[in-house]
N, C-alpha and C. Protein backbone atom coordinates (compact mmCIF):
# COMPACT_ATOMS: atom_id res chain seq x y z
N UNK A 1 -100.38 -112.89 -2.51
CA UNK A 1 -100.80 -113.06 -1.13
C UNK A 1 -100.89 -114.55 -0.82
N UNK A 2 -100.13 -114.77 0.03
CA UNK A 2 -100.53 -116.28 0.59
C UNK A 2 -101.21 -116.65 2.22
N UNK A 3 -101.77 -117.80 2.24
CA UNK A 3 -102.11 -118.12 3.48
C UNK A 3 -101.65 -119.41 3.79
N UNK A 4 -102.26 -119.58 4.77
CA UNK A 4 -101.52 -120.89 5.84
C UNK A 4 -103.03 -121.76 6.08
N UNK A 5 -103.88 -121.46 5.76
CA UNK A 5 -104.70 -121.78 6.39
C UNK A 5 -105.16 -123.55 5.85
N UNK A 6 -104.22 -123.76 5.02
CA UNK A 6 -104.21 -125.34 3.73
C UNK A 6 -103.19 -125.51 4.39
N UNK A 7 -102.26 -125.38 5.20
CA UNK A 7 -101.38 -126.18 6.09
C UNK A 7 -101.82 -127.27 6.88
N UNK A 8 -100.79 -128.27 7.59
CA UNK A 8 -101.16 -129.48 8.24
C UNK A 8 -100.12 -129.16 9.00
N UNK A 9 -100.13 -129.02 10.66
CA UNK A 9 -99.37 -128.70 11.31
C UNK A 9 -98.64 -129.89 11.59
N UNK A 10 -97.38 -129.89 12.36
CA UNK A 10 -96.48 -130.93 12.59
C UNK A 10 -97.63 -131.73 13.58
N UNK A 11 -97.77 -131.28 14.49
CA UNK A 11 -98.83 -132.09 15.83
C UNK A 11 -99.62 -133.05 15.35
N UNK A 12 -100.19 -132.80 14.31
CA UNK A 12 -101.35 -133.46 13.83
C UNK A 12 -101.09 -134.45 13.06
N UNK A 13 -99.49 -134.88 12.10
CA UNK A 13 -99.29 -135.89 11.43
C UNK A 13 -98.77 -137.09 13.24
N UNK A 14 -100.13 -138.25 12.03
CA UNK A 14 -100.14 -139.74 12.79
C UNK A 14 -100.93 -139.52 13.92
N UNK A 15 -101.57 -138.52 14.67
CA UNK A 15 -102.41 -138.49 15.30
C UNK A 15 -103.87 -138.73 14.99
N UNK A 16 -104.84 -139.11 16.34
CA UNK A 16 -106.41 -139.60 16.01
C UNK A 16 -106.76 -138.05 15.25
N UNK A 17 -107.48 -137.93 14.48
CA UNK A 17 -108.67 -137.04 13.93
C UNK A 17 -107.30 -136.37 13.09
N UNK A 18 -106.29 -136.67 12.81
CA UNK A 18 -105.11 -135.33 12.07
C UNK A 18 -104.81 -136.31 10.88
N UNK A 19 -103.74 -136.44 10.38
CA UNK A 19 -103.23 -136.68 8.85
C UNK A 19 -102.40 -138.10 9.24
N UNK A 20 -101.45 -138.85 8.47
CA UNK A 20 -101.03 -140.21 8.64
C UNK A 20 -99.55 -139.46 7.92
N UNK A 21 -98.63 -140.16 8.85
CA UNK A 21 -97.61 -139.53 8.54
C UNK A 21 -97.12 -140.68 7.64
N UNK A 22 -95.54 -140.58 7.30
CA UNK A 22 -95.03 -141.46 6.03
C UNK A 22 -93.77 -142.14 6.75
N UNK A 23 -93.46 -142.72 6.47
CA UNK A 23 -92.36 -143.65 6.94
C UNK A 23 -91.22 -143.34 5.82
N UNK A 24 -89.78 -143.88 6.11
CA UNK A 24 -88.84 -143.30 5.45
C UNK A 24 -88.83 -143.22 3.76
N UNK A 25 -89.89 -144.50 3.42
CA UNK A 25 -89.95 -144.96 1.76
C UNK A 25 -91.01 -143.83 1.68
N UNK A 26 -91.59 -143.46 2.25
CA UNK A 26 -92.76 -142.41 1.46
C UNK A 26 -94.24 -143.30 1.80
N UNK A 27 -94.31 -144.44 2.53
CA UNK A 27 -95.20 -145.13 2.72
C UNK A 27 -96.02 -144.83 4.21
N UNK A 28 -97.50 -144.73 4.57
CA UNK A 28 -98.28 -144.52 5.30
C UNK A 28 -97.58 -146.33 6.44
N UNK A 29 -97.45 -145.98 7.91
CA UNK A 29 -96.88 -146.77 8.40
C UNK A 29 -97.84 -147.79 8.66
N UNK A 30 -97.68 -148.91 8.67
CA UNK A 30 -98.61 -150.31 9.12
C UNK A 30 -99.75 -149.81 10.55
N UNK A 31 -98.48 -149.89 11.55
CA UNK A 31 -99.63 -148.94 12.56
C UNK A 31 -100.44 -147.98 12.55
N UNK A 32 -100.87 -146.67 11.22
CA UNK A 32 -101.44 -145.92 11.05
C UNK A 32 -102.38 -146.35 10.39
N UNK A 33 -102.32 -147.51 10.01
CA UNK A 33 -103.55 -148.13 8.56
C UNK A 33 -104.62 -148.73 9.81
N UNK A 34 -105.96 -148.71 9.91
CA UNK A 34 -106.68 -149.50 10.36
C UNK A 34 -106.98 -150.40 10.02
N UNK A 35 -107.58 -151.42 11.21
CA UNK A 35 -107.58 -152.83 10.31
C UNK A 35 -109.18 -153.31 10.00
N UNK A 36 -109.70 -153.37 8.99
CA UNK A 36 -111.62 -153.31 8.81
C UNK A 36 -111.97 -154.73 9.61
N UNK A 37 -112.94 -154.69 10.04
CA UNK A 37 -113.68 -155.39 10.33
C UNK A 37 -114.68 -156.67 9.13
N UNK A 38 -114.17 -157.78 9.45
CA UNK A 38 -114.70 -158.73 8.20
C UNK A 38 -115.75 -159.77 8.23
N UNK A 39 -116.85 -159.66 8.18
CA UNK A 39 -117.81 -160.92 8.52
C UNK A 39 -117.95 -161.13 7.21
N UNK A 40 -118.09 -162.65 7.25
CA UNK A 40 -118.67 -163.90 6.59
C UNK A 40 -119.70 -164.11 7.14
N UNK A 41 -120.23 -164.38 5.54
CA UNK A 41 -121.97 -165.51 6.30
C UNK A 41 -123.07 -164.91 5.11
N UNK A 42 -124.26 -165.77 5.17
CA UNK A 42 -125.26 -165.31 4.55
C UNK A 42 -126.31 -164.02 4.89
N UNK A 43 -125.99 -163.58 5.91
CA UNK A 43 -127.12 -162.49 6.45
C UNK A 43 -126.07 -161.21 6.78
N UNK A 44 -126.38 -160.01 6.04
CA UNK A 44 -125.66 -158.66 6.19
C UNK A 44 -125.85 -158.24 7.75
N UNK A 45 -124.68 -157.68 7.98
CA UNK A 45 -124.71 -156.95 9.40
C UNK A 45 -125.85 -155.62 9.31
N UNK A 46 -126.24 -155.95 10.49
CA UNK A 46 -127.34 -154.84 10.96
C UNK A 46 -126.51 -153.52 11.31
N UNK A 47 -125.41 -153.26 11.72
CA UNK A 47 -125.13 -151.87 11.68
C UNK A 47 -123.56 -151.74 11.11
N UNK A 48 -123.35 -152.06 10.05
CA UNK A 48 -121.85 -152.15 9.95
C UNK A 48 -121.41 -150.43 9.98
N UNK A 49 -119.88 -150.72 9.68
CA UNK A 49 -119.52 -149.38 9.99
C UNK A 49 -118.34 -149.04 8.89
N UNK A 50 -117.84 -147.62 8.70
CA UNK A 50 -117.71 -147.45 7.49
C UNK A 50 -116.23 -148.26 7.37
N UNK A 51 -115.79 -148.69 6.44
CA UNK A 51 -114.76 -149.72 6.30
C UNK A 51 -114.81 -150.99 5.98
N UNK A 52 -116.26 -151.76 6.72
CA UNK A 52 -116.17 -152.69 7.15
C UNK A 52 -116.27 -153.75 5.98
N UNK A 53 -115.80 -154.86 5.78
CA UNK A 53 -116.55 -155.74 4.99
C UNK A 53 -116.94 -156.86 4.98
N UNK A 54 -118.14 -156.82 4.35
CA UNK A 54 -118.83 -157.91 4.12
C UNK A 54 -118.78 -158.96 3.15
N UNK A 55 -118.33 -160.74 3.59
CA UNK A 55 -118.24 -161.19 2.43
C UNK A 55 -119.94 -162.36 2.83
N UNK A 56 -120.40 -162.51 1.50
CA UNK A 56 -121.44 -163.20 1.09
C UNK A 56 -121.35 -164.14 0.58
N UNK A 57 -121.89 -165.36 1.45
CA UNK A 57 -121.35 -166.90 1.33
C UNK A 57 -122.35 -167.55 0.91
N UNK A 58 -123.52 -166.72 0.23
CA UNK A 58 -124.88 -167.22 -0.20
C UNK A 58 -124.83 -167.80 -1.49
């Protein structure tokens, strides 16, 4: 017995909230990668967010 329900529909590759599609090498495309957010400095961000990074110049 099989199901479908572990499928990833076509619609959803490279779209917001769906899967990252591949480019011809098999590689996730530049435009699909987000780009993090980077502060420098001695004092941590008060609400960072997930990705983000922090470098520490202390």
């Amino acid at each position: 017995m099989s199901t479908n329900s572990n499928l990833v529909t076509t619609s959803a590759i490279g779209t917001a909230n769906g899967v990252a599609g591949l480019d011809a090498g098999g590689r996730v495309p530049q435009a699909q990668i987000p780009t993090p957010k980077i502060t420098v400095g001695t004092t941590a961000p008060t609400s960072p967010s997930l990705g983000d990074v922090w470098i520490d110049t202390n």
